[in-house]
N, C-alpha and C. Protein backbone atom coordinates (compact mmCIF):
# COMPACT_ATOMS: atom_id res chain seq x y z
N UNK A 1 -99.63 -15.08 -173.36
CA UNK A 1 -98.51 -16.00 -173.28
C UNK A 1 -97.38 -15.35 -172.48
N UNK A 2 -97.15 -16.72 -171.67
CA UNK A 2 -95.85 -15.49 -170.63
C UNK A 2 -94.66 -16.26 -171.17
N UNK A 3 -93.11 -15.39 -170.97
CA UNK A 3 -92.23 -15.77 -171.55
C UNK A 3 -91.07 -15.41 -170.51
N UNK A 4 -90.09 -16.31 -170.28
CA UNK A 4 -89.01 -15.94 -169.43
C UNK A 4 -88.09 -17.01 -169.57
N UNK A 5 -87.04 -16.29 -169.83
CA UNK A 5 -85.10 -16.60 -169.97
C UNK A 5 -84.38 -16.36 -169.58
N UNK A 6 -83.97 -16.98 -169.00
CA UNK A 6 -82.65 -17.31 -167.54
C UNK A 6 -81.89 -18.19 -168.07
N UNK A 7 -80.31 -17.94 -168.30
CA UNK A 7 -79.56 -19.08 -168.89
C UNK A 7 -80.36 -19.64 -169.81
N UNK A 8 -80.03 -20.76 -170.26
CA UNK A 8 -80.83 -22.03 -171.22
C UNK A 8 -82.30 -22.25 -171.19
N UNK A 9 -82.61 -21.93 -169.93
CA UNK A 9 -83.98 -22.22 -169.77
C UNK A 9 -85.05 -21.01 -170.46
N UNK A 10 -85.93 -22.05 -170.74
CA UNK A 10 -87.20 -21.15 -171.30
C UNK A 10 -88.43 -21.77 -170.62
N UNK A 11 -89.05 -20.49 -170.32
CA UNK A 11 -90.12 -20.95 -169.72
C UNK A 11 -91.65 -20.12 -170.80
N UNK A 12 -92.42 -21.27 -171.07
CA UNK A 12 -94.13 -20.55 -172.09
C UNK A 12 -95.13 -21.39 -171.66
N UNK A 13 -96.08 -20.44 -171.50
CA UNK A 13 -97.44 -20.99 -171.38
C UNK A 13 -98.29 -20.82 -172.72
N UNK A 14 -98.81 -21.59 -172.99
CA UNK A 14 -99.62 -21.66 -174.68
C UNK A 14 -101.16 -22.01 -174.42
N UNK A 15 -101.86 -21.75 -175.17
CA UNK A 15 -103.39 -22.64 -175.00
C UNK A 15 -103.19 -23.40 -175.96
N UNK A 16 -103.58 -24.57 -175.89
CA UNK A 16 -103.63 -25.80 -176.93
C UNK A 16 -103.92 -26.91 -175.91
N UNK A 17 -103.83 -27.95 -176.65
CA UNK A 17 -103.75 -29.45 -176.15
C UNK A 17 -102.21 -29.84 -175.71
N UNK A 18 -102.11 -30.05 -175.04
CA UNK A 18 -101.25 -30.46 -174.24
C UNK A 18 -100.39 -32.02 -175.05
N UNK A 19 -101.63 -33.15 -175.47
CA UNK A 19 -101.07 -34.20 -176.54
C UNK A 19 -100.69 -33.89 -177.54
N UNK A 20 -100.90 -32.68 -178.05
CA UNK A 20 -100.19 -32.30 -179.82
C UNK A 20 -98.93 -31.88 -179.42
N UNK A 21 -98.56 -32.01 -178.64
CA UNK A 21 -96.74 -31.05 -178.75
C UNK A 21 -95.67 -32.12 -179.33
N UNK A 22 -94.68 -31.59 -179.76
CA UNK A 22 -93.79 -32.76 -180.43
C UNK A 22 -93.28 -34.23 -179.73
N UNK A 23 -93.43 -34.71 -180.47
CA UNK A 23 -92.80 -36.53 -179.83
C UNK A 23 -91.95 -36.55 -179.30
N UNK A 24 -90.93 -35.52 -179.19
CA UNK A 24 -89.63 -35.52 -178.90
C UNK A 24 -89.83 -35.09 -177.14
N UNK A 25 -91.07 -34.11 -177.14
CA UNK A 25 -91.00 -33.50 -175.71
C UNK A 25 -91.38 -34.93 -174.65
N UNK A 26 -90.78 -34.49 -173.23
CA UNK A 26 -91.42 -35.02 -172.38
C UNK A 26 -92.97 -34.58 -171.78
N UNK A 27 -93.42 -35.31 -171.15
CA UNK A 27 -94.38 -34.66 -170.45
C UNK A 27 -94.76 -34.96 -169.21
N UNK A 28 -95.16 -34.35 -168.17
CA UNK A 28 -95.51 -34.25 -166.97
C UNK A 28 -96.77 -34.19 -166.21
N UNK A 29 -97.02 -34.82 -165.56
CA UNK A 29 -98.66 -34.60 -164.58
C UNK A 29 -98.59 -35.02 -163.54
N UNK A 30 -99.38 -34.58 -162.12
CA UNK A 30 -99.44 -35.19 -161.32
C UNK A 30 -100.85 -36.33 -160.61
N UNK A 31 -99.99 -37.07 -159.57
CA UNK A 31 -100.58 -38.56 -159.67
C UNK A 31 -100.60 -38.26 -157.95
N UNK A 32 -101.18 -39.52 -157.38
CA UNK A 32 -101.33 -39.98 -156.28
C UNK A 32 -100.05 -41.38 -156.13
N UNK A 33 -100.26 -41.87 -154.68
CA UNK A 33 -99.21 -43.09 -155.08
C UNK A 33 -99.87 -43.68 -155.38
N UNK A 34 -101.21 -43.86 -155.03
CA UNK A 34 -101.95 -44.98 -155.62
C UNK A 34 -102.35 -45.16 -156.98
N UNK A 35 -101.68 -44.47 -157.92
CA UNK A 35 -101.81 -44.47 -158.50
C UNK A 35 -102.77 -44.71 -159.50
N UNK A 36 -104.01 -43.97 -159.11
CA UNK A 36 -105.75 -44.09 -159.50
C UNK A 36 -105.70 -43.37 -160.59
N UNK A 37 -105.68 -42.34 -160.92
CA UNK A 37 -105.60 -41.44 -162.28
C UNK A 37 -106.64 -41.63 -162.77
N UNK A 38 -108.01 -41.65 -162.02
CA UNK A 38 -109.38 -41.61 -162.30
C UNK A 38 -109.97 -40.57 -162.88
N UNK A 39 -109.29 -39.51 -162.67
CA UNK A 39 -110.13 -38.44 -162.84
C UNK A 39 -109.46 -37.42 -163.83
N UNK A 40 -109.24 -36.15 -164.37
CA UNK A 40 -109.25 -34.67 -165.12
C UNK A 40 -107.79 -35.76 -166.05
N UNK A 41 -107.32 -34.91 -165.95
CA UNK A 41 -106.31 -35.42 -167.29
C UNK A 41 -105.68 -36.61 -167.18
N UNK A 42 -104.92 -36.86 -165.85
CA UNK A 42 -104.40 -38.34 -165.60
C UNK A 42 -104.91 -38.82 -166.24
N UNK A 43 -106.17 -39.33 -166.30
CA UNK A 43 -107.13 -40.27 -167.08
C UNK A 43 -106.45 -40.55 -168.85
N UNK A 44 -106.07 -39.35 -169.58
CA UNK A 44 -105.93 -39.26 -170.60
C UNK A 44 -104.45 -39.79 -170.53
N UNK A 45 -103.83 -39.67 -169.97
CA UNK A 45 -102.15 -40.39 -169.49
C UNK A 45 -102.49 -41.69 -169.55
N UNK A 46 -103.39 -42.36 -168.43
CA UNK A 46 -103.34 -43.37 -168.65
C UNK A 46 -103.94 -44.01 -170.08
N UNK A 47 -104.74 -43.73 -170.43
CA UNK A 47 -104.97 -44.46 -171.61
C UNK A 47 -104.16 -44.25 -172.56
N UNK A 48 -103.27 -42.88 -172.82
CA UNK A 48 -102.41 -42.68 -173.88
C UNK A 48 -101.38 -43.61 -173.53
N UNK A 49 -100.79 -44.24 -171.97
CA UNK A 49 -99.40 -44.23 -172.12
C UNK A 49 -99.66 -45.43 -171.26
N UNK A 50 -100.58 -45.75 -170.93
CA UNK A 50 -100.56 -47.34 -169.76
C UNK A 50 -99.56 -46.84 -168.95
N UNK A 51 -99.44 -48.30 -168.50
CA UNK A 51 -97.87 -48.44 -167.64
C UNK A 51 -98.36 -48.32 -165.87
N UNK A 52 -99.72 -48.56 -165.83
CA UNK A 52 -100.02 -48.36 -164.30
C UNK A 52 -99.27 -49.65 -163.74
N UNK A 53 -99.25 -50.61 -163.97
CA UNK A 53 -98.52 -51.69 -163.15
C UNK A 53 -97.02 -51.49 -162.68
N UNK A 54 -96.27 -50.88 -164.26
CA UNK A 54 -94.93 -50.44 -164.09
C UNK A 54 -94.94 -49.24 -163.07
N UNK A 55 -95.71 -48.47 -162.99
CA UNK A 55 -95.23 -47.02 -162.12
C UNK A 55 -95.46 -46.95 -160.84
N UNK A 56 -96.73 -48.47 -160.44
CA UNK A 56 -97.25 -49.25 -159.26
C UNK A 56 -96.01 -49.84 -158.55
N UNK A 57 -95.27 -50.31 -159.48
CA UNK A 57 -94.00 -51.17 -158.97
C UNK A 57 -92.61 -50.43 -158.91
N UNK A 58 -92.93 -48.75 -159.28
CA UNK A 58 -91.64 -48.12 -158.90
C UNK A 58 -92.33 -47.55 -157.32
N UNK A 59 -92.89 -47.75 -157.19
CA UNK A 59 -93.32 -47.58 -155.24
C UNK A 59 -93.45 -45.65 -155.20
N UNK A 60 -93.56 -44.82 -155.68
CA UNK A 60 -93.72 -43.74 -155.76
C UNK A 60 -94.31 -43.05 -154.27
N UNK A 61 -93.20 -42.19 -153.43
CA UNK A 61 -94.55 -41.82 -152.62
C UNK A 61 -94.36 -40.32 -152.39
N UNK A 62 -95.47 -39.59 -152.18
CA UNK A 62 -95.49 -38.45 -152.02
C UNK A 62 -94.24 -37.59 -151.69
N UNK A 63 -93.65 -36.94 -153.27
CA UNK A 63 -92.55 -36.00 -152.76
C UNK A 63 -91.54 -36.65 -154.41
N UNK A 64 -92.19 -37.65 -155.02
CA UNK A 64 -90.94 -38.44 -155.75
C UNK A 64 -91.36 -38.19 -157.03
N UNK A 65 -90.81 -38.81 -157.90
CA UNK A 65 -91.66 -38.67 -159.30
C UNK A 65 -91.19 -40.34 -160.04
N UNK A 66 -92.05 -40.65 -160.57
CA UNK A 66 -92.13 -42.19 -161.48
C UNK A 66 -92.11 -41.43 -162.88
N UNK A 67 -91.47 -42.72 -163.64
CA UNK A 67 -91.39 -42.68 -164.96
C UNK A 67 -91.35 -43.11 -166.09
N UNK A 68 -92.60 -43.32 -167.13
CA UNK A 68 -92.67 -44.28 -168.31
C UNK A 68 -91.47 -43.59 -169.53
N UNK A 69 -90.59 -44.68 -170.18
CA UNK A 69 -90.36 -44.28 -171.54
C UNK A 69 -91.23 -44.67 -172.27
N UNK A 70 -91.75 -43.60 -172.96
CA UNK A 70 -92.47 -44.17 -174.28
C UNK A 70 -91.77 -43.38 -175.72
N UNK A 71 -91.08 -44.40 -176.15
CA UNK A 71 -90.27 -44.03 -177.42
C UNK A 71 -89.60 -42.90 -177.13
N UNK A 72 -89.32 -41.59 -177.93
CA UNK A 72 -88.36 -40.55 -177.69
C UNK A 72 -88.63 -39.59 -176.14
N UNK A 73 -89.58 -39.95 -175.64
CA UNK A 73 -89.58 -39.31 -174.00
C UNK A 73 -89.95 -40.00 -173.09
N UNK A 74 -89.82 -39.13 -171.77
CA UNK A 74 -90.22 -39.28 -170.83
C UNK A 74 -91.72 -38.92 -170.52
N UNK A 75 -92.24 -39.91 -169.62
CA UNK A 75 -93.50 -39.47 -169.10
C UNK A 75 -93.17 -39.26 -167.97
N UNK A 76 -93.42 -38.20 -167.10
CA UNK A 76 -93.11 -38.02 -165.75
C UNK A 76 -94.47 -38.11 -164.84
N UNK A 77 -94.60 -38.94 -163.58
CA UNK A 77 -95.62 -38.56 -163.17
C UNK A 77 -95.27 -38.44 -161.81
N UNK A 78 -95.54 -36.94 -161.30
CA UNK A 78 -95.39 -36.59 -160.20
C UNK A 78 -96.11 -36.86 -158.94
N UNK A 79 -95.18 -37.43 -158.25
CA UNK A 79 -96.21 -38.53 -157.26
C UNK A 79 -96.24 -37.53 -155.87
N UNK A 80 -97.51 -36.37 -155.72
CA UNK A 80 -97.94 -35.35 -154.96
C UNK A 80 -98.85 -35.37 -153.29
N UNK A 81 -99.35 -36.92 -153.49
CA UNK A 81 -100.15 -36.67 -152.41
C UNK A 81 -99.89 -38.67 -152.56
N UNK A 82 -100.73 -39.04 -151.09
CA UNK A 82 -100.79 -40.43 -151.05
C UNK A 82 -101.79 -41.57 -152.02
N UNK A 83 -102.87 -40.59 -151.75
CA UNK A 83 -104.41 -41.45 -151.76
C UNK A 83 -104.95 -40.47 -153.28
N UNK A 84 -105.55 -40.80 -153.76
CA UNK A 84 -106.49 -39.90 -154.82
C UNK A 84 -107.31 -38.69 -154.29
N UNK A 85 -108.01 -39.38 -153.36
CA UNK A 85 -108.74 -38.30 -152.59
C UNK A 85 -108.49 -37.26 -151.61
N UNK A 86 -106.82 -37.14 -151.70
CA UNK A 86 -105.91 -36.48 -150.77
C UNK A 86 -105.73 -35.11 -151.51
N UNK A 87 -104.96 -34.18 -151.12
CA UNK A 87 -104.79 -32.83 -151.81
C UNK A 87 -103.48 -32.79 -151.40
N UNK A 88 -102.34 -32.04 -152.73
CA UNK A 88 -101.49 -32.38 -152.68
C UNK A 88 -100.90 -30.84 -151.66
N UNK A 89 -99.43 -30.97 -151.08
CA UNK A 89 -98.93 -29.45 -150.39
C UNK A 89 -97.73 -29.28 -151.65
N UNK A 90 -97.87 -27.88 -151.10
CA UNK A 90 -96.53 -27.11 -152.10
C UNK A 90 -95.50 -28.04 -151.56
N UNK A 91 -95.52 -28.42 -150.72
CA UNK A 91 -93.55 -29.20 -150.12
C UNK A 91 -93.41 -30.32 -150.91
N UNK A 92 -95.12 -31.23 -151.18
CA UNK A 92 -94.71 -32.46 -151.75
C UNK A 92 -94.32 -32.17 -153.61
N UNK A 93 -95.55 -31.07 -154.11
CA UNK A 93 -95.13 -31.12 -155.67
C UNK A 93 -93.84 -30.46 -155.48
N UNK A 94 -93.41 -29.44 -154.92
CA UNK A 94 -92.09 -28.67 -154.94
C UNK A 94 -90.62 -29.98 -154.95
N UNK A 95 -91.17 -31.44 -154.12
CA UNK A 95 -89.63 -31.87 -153.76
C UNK A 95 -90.26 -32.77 -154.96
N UNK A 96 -91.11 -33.25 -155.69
CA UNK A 96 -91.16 -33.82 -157.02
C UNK A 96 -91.07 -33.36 -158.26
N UNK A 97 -91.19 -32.21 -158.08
CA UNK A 97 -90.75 -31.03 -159.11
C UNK A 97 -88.91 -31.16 -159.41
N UNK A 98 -88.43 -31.29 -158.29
CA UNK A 98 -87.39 -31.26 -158.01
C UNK A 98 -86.44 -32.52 -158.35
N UNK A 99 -87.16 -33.51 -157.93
CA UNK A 99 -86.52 -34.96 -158.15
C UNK A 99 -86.63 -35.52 -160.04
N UNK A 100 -87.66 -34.42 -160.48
CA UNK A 100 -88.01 -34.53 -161.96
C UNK A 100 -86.87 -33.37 -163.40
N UNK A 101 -86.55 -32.62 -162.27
CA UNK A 101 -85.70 -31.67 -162.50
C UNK A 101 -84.57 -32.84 -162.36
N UNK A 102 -84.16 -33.02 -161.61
CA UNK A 102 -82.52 -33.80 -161.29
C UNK A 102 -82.32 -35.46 -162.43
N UNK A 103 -84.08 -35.92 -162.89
CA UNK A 103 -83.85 -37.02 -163.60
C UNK A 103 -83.80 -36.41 -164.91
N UNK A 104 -84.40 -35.02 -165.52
CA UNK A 104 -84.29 -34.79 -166.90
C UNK A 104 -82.87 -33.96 -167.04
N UNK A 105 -82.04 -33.85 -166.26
CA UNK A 105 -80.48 -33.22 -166.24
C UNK A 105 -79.68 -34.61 -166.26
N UNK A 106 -80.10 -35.53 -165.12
CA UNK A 106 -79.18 -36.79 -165.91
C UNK A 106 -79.39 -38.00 -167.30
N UNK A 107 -80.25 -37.53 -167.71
CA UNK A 107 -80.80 -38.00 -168.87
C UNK A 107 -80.95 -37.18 -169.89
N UNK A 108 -80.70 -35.76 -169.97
CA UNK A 108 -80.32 -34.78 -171.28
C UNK A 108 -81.88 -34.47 -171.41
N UNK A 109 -82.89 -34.49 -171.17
CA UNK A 109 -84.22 -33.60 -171.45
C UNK A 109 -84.18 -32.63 -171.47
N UNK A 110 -84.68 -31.94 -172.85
CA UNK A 110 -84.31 -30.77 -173.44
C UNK A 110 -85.64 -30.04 -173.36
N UNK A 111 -86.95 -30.88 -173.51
CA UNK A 111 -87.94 -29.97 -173.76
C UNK A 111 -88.87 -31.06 -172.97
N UNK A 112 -90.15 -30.14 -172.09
CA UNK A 112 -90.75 -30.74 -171.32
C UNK A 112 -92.19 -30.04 -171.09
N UNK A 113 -93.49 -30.25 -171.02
CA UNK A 113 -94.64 -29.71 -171.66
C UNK A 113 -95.62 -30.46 -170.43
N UNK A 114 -95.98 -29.67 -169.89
CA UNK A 114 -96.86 -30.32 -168.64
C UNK A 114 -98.23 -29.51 -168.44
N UNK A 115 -99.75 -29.74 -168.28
CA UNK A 115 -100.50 -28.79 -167.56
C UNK A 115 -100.70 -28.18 -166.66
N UNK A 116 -101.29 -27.03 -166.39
CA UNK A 116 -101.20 -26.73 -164.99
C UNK A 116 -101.00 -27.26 -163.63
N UNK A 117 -99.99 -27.66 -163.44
CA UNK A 117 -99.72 -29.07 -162.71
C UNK A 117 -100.32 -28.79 -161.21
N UNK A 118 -101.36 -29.59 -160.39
CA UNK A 118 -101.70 -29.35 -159.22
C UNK A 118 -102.67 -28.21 -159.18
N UNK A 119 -103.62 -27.68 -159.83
CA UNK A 119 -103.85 -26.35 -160.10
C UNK A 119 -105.41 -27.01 -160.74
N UNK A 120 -105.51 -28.10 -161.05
CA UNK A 120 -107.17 -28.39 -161.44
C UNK A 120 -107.97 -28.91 -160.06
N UNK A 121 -108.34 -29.97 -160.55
CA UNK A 121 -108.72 -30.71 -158.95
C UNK A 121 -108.38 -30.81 -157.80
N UNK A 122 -106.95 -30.54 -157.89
CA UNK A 122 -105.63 -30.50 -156.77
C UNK A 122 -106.09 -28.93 -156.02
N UNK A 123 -106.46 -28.11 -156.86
CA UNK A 123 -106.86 -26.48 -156.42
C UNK A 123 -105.36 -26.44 -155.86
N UNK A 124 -103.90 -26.22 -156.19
CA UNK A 124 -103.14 -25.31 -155.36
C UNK A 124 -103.59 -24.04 -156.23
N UNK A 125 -102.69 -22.82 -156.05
CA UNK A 125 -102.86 -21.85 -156.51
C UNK A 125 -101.74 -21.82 -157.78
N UNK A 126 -102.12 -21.42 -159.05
CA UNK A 126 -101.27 -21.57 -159.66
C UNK A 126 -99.99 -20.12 -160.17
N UNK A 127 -100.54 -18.77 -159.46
CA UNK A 127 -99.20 -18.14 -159.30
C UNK A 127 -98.27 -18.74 -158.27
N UNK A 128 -98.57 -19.13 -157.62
CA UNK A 128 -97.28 -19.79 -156.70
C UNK A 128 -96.83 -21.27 -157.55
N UNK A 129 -97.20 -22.16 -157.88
CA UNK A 129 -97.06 -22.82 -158.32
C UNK A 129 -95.51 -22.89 -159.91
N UNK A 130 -96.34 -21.65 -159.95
CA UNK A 130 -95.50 -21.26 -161.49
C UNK A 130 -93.98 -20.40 -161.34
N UNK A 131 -94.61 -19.68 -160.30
CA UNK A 131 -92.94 -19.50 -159.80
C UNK A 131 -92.07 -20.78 -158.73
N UNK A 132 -92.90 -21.78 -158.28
CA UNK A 132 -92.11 -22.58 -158.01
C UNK A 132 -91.10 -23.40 -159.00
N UNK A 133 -91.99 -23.61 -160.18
CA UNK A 133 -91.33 -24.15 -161.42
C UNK A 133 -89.97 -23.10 -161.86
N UNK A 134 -90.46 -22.13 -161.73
CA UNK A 134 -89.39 -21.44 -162.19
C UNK A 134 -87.99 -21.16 -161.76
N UNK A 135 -88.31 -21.52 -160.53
CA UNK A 135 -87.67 -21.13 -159.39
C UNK A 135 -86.60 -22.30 -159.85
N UNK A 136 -87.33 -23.14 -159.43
CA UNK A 136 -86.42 -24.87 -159.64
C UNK A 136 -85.72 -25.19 -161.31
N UNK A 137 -86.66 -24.76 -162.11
CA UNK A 137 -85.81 -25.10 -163.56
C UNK A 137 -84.87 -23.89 -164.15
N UNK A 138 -84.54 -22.71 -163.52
CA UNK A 138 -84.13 -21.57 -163.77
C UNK A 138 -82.84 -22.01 -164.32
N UNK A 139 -81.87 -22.92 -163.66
CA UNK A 139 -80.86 -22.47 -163.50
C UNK A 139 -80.63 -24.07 -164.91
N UNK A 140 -81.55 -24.78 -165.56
CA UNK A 140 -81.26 -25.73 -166.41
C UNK A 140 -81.29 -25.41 -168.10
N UNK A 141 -80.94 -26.13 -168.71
CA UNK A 141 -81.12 -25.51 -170.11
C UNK A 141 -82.40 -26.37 -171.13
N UNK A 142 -83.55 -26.61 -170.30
CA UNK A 142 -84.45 -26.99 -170.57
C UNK A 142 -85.50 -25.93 -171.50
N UNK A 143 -86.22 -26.35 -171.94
CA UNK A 143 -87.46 -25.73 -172.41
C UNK A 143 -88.64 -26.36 -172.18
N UNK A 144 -89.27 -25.51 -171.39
CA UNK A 144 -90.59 -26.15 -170.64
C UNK A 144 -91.52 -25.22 -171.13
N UNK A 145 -92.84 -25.76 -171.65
CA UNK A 145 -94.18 -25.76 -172.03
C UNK A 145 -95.21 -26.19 -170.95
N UNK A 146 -95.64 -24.61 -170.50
CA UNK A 146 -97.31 -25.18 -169.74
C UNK A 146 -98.45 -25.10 -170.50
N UNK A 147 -99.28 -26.26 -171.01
CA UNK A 147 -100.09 -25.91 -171.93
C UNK A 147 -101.58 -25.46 -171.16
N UNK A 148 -102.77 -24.50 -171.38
CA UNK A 148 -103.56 -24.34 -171.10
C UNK A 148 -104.64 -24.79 -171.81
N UNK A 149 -105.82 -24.80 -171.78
CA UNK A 149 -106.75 -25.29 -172.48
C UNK A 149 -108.05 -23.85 -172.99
């Protein structure tokens, strides 16, 4: 388990399930615009949380992030590449990383729990990846959870 504190922010990686973390947290994954979520965990988003029509009709495109409320959080889904069958770049999760960062600061999100984001099927690399996160939420007073499996 890695651990790092900068200001407010906390950053942990855990093994568990990723759906058991508290109701209260948000959570995060990344998507295509097309919003297919056919495949590795998306899949489990969508059936836990619907809302493909709603996140269809926030027009999401590579670089942005869409977003379901479901009761006490946010669902964030980071909209990384165009097509499903596309592969996402560090510039696009980095400026949705970013735009997800700027919506859980104007909305008070305190705690936020995502998987290896871009790092399964997506194959980026996930030491770079993880200091990108870090990089970007350093300076917030969030608590973010990467869960592993």
């Amino acid at each position: 388990m890695a651990y790092a504190k900068e200001s407010g922010f906390h950053f942990r990686e855990i093994k568990g399930n990723l759906f058991s973390c508290e109701k209260d947290t948000s959570l995060a994954h990344c998507i295509s615009a097309d919003v297919h979520m056919g495949k590795g965990i998306a899949t489990t988003f969508k059936k836990m949380f619907g809302g493909v029509d709603e996140l269809r009709r926030q027009g999401g495109k590579p670089g942005d992030v869409s977003m379901l409320q479901r009761d006490e959080r946010c669902i964030y889904y980071l909209v990384t590449k165009a097509r499903y069958f596309h592969k996402p770049t560090y510039e696009t999760l980095r400026s949705s990383l970013q735009a997800m960062k700027q919506h859980c600061e104007e909305h008070d999100v305190k705690k936020l729990a995502m998987p290896r984001i871009g790092c399964g099927l997506d194959r980026l690399d996930w030491s770079k990846v993880r200091e990108m996160i870090k990089r970007i939420f350093q300076e917030t007073n969030i608590e973010l959870i990467i869960y592993t499996l």
